[in-house]
Structures are given as structure tokens and as C-alpha cells.
N, C-alpha and C. Protein backbone atom coordinates (compact mmCIF):
# COMPACT_ATOMS: atom_id res chain seq x y z
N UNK A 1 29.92 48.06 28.74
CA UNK A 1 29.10 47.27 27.86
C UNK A 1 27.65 47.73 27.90
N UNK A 2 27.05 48.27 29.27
CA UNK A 2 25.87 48.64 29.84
C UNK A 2 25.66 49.43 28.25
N UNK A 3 26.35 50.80 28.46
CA UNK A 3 26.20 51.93 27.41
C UNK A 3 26.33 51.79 26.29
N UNK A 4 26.81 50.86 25.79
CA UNK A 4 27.07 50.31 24.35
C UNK A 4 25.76 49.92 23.92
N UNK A 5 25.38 48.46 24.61
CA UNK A 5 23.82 48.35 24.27
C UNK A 5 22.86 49.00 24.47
N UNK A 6 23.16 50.12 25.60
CA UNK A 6 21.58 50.88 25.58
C UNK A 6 22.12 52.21 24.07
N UNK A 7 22.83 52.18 24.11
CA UNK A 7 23.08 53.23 22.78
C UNK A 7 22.83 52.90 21.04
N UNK A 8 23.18 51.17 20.95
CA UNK A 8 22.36 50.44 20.03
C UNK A 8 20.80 50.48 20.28
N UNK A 9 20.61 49.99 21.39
CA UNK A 9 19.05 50.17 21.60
C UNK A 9 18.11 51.43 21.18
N UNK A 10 19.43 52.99 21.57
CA UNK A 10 18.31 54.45 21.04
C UNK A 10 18.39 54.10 19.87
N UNK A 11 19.67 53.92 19.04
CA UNK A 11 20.08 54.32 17.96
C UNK A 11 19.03 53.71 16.90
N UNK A 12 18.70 51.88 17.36
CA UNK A 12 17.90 51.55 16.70
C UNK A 12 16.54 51.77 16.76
N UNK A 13 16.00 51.98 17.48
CA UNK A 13 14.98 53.33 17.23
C UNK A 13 14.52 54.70 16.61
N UNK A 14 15.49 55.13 16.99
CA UNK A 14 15.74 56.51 16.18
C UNK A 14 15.37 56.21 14.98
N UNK A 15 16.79 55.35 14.41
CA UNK A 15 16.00 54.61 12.88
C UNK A 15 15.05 53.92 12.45
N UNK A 16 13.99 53.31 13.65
CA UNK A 16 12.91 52.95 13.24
C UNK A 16 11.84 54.05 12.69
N UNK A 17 12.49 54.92 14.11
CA UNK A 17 11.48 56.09 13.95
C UNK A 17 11.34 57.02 12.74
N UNK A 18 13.09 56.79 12.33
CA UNK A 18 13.13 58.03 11.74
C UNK A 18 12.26 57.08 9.99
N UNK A 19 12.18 56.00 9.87
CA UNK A 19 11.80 55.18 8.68
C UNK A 19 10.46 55.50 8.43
N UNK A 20 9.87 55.74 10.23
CA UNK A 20 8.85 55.47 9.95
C UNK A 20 8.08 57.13 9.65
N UNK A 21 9.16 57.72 9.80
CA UNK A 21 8.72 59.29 9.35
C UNK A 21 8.74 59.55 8.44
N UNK A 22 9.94 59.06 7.52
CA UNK A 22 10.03 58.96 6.39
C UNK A 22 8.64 58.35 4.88
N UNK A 23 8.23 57.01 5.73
CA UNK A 23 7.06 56.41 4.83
C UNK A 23 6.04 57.12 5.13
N UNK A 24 5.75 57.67 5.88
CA UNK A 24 4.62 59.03 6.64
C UNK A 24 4.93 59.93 5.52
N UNK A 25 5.75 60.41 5.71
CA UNK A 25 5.99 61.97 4.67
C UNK A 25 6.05 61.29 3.30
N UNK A 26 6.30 60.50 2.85
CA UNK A 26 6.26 59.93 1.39
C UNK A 26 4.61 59.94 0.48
N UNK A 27 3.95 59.44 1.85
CA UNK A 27 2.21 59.07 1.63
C UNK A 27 2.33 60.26 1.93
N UNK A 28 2.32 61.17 2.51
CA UNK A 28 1.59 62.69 2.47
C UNK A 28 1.98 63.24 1.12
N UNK A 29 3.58 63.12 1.01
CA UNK A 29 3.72 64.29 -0.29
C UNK A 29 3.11 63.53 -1.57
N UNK A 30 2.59 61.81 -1.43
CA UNK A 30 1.83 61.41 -2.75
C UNK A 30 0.08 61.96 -3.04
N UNK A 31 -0.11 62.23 -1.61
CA UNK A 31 -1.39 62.64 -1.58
C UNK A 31 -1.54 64.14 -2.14
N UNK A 32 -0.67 65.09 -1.65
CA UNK A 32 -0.46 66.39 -2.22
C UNK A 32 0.01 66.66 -3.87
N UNK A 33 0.51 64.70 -4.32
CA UNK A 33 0.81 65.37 -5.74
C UNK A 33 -0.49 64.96 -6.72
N UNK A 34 -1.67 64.62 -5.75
CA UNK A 34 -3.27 64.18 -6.61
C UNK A 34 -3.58 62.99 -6.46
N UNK A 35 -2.62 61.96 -5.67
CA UNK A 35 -3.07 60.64 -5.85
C UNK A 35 -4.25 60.51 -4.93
N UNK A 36 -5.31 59.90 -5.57
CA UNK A 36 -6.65 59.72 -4.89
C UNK A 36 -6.09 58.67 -3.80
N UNK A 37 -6.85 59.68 -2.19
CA UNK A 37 -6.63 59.12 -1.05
C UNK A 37 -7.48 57.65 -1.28
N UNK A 38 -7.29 56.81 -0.52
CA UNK A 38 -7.64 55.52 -0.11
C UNK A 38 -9.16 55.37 0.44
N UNK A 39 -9.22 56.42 1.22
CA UNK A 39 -10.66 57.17 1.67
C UNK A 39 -11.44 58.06 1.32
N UNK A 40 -10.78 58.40 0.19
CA UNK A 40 -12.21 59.47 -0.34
C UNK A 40 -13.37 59.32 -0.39
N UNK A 41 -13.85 60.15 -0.04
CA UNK A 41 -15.66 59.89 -0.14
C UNK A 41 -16.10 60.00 -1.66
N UNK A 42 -17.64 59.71 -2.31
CA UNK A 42 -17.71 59.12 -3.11
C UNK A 42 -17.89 60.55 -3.80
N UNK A 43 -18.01 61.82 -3.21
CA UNK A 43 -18.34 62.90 -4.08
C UNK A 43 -16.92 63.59 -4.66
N UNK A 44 -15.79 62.88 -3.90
CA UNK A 44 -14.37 63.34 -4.44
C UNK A 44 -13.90 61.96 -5.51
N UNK A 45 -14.69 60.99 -5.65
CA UNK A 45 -14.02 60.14 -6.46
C UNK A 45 -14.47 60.33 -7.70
N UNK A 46 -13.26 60.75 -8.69
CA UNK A 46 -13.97 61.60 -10.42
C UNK A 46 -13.48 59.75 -10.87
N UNK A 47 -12.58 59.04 -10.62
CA UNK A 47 -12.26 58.10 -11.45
C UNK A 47 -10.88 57.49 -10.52
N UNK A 48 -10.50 56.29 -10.43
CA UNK A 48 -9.40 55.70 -9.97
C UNK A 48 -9.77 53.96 -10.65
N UNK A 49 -8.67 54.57 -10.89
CA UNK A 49 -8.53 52.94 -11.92
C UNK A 49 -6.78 52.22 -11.91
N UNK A 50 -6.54 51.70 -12.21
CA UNK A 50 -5.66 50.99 -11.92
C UNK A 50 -4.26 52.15 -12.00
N UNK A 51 -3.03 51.76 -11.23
CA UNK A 51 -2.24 52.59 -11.33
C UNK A 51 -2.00 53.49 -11.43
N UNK A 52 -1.43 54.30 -12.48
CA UNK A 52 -1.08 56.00 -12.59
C UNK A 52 -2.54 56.36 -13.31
N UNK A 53 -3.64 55.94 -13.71
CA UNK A 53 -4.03 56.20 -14.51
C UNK A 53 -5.71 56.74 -13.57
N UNK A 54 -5.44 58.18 -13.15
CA UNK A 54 -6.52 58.37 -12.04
C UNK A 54 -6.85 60.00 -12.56
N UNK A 55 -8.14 60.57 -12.34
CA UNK A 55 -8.25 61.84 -12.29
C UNK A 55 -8.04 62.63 -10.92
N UNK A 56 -7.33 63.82 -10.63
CA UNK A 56 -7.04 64.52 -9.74
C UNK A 56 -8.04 65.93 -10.01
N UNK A 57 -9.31 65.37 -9.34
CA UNK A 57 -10.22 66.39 -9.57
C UNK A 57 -9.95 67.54 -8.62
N UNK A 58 -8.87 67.78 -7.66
CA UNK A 58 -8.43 68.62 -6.97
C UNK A 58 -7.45 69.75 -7.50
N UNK A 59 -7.30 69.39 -9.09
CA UNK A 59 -6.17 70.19 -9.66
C UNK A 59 -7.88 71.45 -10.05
N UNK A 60 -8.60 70.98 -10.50
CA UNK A 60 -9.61 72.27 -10.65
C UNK A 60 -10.25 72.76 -9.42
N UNK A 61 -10.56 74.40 -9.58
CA UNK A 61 -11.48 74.72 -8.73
C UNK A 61 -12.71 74.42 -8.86
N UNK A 62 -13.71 74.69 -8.25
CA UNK A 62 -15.07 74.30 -8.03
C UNK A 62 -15.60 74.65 -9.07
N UNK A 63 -15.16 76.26 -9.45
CA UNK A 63 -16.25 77.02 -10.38
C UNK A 63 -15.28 75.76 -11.84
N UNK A 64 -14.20 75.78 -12.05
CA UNK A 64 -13.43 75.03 -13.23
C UNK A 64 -14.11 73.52 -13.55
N UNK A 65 -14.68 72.89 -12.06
CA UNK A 65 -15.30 71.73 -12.02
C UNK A 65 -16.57 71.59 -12.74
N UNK A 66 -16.80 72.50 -12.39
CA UNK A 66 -18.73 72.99 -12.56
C UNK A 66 -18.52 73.08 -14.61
N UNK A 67 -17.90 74.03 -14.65
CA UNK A 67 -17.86 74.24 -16.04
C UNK A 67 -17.21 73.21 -16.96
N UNK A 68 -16.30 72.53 -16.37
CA UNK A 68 -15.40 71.51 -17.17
C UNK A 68 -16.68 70.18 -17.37
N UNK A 69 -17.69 70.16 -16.45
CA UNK A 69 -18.72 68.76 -16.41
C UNK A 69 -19.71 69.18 -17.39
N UNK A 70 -20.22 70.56 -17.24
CA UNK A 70 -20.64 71.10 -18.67
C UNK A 70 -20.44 70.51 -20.06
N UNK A 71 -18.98 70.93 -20.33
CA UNK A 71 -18.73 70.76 -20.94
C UNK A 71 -18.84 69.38 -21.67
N UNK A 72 -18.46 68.52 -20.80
CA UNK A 72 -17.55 66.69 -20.64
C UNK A 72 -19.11 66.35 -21.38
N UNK A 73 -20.22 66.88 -20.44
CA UNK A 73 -21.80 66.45 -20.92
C UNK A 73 -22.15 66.48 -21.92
N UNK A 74 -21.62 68.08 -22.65
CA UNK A 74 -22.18 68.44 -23.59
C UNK A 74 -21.29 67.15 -24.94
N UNK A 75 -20.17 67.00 -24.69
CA UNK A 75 -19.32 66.41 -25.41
C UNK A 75 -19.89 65.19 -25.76
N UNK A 76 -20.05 64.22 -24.93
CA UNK A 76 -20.45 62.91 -24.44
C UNK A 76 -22.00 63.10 -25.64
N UNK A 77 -22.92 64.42 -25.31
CA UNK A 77 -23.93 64.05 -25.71
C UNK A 77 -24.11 64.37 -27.50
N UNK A 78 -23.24 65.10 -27.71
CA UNK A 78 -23.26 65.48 -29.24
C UNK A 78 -21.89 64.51 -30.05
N UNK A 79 -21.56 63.69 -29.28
CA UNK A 79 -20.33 62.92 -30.09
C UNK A 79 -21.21 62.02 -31.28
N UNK A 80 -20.77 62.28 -32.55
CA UNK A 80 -21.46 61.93 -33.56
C UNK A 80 -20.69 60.02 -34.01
N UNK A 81 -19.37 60.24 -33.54
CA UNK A 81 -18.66 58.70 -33.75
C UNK A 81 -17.85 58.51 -33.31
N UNK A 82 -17.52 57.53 -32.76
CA UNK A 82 -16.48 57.10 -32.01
C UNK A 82 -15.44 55.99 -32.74
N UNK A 83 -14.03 56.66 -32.88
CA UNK A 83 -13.45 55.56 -33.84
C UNK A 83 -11.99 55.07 -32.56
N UNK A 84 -12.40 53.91 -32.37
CA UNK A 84 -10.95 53.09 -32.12
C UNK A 84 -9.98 53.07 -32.62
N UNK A 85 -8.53 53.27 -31.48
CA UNK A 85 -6.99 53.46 -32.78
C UNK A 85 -6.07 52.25 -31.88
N UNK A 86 -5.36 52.11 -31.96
CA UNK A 86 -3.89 51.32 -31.19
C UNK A 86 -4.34 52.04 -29.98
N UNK A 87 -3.85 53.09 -29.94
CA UNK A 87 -3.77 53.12 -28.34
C UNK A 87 -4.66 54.69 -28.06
N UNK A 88 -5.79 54.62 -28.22
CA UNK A 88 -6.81 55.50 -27.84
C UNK A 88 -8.40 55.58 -28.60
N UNK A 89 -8.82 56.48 -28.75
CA UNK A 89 -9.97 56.91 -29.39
C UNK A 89 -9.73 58.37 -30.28
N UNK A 90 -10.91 58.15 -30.84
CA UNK A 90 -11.13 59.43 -31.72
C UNK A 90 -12.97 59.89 -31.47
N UNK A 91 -12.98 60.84 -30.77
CA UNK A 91 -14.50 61.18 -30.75
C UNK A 91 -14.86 62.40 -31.95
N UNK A 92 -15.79 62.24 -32.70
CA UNK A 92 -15.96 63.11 -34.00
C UNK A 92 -17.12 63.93 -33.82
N UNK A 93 -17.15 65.29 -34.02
CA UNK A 93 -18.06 66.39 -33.59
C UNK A 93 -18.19 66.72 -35.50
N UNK A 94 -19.98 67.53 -35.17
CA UNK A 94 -19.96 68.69 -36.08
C UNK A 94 -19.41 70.02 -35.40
N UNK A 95 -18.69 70.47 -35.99
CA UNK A 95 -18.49 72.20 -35.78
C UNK A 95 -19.34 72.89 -35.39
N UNK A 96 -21.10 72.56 -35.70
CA UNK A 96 -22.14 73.26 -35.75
C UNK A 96 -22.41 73.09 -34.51
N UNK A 97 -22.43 71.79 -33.95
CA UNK A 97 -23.08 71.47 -32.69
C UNK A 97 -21.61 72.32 -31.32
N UNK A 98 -20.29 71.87 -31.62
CA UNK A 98 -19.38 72.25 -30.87
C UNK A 98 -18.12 72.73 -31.28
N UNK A 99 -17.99 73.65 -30.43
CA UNK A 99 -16.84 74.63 -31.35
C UNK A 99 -15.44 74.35 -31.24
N UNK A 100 -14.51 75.07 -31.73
CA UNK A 100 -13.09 74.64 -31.91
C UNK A 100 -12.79 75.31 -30.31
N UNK A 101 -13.34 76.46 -29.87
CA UNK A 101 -12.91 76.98 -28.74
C UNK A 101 -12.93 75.88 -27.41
N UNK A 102 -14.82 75.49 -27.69
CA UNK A 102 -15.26 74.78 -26.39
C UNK A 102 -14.30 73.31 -26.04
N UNK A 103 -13.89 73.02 -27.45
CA UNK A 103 -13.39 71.66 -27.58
C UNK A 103 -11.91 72.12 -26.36
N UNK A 104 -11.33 73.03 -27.30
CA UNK A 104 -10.13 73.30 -26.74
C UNK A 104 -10.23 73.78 -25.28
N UNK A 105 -11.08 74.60 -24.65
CA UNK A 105 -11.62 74.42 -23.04
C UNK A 105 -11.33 73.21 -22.42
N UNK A 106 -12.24 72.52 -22.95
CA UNK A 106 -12.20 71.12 -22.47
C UNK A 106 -10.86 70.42 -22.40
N UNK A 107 -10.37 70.38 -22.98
CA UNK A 107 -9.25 69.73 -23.41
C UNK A 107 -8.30 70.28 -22.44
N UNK A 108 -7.82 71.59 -22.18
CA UNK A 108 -6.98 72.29 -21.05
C UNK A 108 -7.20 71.99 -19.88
N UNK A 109 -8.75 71.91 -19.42
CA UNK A 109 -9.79 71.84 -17.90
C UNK A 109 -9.00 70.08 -18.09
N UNK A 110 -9.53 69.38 -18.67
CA UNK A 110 -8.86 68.13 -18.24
C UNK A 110 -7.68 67.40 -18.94
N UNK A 111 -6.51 68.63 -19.14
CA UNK A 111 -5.13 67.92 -19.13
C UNK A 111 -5.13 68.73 -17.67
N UNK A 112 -5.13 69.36 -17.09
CA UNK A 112 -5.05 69.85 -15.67
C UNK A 112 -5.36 68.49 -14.66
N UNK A 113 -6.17 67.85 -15.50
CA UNK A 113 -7.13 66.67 -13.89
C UNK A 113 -6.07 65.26 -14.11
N UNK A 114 -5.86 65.18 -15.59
CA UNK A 114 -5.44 63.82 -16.52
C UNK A 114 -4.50 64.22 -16.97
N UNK A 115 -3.52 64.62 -16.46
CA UNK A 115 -2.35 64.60 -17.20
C UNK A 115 -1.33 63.36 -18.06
N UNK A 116 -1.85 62.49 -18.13
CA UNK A 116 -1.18 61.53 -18.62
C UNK A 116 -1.79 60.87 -19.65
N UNK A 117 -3.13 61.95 -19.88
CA UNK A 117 -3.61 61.43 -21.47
C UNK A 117 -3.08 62.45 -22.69
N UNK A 118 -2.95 62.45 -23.83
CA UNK A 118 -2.64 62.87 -24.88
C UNK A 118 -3.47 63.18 -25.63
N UNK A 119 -3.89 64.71 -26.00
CA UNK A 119 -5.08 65.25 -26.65
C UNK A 119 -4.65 65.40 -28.36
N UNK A 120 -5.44 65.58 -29.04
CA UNK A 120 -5.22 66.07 -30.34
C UNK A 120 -6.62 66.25 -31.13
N UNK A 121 -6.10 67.89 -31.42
CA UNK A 121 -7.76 68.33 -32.36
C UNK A 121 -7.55 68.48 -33.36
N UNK A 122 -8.43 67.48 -34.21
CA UNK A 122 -8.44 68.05 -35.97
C UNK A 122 -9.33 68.84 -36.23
N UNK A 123 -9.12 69.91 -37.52
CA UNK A 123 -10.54 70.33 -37.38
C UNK A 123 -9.89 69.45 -39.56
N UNK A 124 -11.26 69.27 -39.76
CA UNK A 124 -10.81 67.73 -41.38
C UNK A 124 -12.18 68.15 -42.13
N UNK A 125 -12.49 68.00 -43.17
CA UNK A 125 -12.86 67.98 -44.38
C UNK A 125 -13.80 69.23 -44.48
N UNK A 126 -12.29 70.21 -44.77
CA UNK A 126 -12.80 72.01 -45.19
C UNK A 126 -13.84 72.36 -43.83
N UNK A 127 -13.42 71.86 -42.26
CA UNK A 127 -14.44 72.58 -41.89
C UNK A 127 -15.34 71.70 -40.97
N UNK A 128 -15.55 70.78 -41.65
CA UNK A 128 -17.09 70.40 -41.69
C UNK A 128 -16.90 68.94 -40.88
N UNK A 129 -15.91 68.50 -39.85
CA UNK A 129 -15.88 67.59 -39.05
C UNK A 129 -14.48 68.27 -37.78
N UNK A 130 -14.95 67.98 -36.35
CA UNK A 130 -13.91 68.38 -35.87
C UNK A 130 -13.65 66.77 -34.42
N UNK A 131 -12.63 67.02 -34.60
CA UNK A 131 -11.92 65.08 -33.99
C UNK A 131 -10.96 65.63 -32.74
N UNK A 132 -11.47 64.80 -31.91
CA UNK A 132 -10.71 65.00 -30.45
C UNK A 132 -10.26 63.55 -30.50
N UNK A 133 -8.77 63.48 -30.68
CA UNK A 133 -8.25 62.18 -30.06
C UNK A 133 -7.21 61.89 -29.13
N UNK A 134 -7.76 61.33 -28.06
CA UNK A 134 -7.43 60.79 -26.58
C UNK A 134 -6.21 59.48 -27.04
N UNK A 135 -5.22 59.78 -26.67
CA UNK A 135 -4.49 59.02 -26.30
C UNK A 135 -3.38 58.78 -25.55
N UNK A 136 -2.88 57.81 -24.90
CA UNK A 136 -1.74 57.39 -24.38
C UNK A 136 -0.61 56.68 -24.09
N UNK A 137 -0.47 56.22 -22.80
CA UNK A 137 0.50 54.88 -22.63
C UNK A 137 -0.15 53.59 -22.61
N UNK A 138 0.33 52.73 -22.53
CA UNK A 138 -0.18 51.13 -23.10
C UNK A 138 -1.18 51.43 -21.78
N UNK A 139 -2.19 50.57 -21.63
CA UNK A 139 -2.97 50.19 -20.54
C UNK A 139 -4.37 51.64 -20.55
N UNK A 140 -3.94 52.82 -21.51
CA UNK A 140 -4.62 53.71 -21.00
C UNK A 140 -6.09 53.71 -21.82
N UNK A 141 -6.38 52.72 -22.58
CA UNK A 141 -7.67 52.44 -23.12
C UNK A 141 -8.79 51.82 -22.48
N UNK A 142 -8.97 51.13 -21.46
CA UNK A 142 -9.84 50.83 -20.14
C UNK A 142 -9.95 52.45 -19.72
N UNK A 143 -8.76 53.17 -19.50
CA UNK A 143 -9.56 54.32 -18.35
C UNK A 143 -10.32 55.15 -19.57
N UNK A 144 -10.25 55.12 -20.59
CA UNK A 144 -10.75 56.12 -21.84
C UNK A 144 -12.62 55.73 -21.94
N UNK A 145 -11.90 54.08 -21.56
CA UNK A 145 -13.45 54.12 -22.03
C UNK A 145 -14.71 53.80 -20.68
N UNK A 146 -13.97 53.81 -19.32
CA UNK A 146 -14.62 54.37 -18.12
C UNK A 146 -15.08 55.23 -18.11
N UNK A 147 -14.35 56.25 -18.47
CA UNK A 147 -14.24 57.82 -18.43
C UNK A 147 -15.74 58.46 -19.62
N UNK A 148 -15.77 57.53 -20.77
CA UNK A 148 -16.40 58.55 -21.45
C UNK A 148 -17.90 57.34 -21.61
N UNK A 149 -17.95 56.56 -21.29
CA UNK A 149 -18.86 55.47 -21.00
C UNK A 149 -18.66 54.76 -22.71
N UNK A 150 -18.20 54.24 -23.01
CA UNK A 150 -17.82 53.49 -24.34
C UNK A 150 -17.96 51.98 -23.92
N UNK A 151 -18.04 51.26 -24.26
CA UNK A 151 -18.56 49.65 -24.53
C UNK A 151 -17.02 49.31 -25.04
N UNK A 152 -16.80 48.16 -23.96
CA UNK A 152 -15.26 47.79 -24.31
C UNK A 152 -15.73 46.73 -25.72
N UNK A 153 -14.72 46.32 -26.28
CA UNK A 153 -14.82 45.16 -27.61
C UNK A 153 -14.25 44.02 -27.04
């Protein structure tokens, strides 16, 4: 009987242990797939907002970082209008001020960080307006308008 219970006794251990290796390696491989650690310091936090809906500023390199904020700036500062849809935005450029290339830069640099937003570029009337519209899954209009500093309604 001695050996019986001390053999329940490893056994149930083992399986504590082994559970608890298991929820260990689960949080590591979530951390390795971009989910912003719990502790990041404030120069690694690009955005964390509720749920899936976070930037993984670790998917770019430094020099990709550097140039992608360029960009985000330049965007932010020449956006001529901002139109509300169901489930995203529409930010509206002149061509003159930003190009079909830079747009599309941008747009690659952060489906790499944001993968779970939905891009789309028009270029609309002969030319002479070009439209980046952000969209996604239900809930993803709070992080859109964190992200690009927009005034909720």
C-alpha cells in the first residue's frame, strides 16, 4: 500500500509539474508570436489595447522602425480628410503631397506590426485624390483611432 501511495504522490506531481511547464511554454511561445509582454517598458510600448488588437513593433527592424514613423508622421500630417465607414476609416491624401509608392511603404511596414487591420488604396478622381482605408473586425475602430489620434464621436 506504502508504494501505491507514494507512486500517486510522484505521479501527481509530475503532473503538476508537467502543467505547470506546459502554461510556462504557452506564455513564452505567446510572447514570441508579438503579444506585448505585461512588462514592457514604455519605449517598447507602440500600442496595446484591448485584446488581439495590439502593435508588434518587434516584427520591424530598427532601421524599418525609424523609416515606417517617418512615414506614419508624414501621413498623419498631410491627411487632408478623414471619412468614417461601418467598420473603419478612410484617410484622403493629395498625390502631390504623398505618393502612391510612399503610401504603399507604409502600408506593408505596418501590415508587418498590425496584422489584423485591412488596408485598401484608391488612387479616385483621374488622379487627383489618393484614399487609404483601414479596416477590420468589429471592435477595431477604438484602436484606429488611438493609433492615428482621431476624436472618437
Amino acid at each position: 500500500m506504502k508504494v501505491e501511495k507514494k507512486f500517486a504522490r510522484t505521479r501527481n506531481a509530475i503532473a503538476a509539474t508537467a502543467s505547470l511547464s506546459l502554461l510556462t511554454l504557452a506564455g513564452n511561445c505567446a510572447d514570441a508570436k508579438g503579444q506585448a509582454p505585461a512588462a514592457a517598458s514604455n519605449a517598447e510600448k507602440h500600442a496595446v489595447t484591448q485584446s488581439k488588437f495590439y502593435c508588434n513593433i518587434k516584427a520591424l527592424s530598427p532601421a524599418e522602425r525609424a523609416r515606417h514613423k517617418q512615414l506614419t508622421d508624414k501621413l498623419m500630417a498631410l491627411r487632408r480628410e478623414t471619412v468614417e465607414s461601418g467598420n473603419g476609416y478612410e484617410f484622403q491624401y493629395s498625390p502631390k503631397d504623398i505618393s502612391l509608392a510612399e503610401l504603399a511603404e507604409w502600408v506593408v511596414a505596418e501590415g508587418k506590426c498590425c496584422p489584423f487591420l485591412d488596408f485598401h488604396i484608391d488612387l479616385e478622381r483621374e488622379g487627383a485624390l489618393l484614399c487609404l482605408r483601414l479596416t477590420g473586425e468589429e471592435g477595431i475602430k477604438p484602436f484606429i483611432r488611438a493609433e492615428f489620434s482621431l476624436a472618437a464621436k
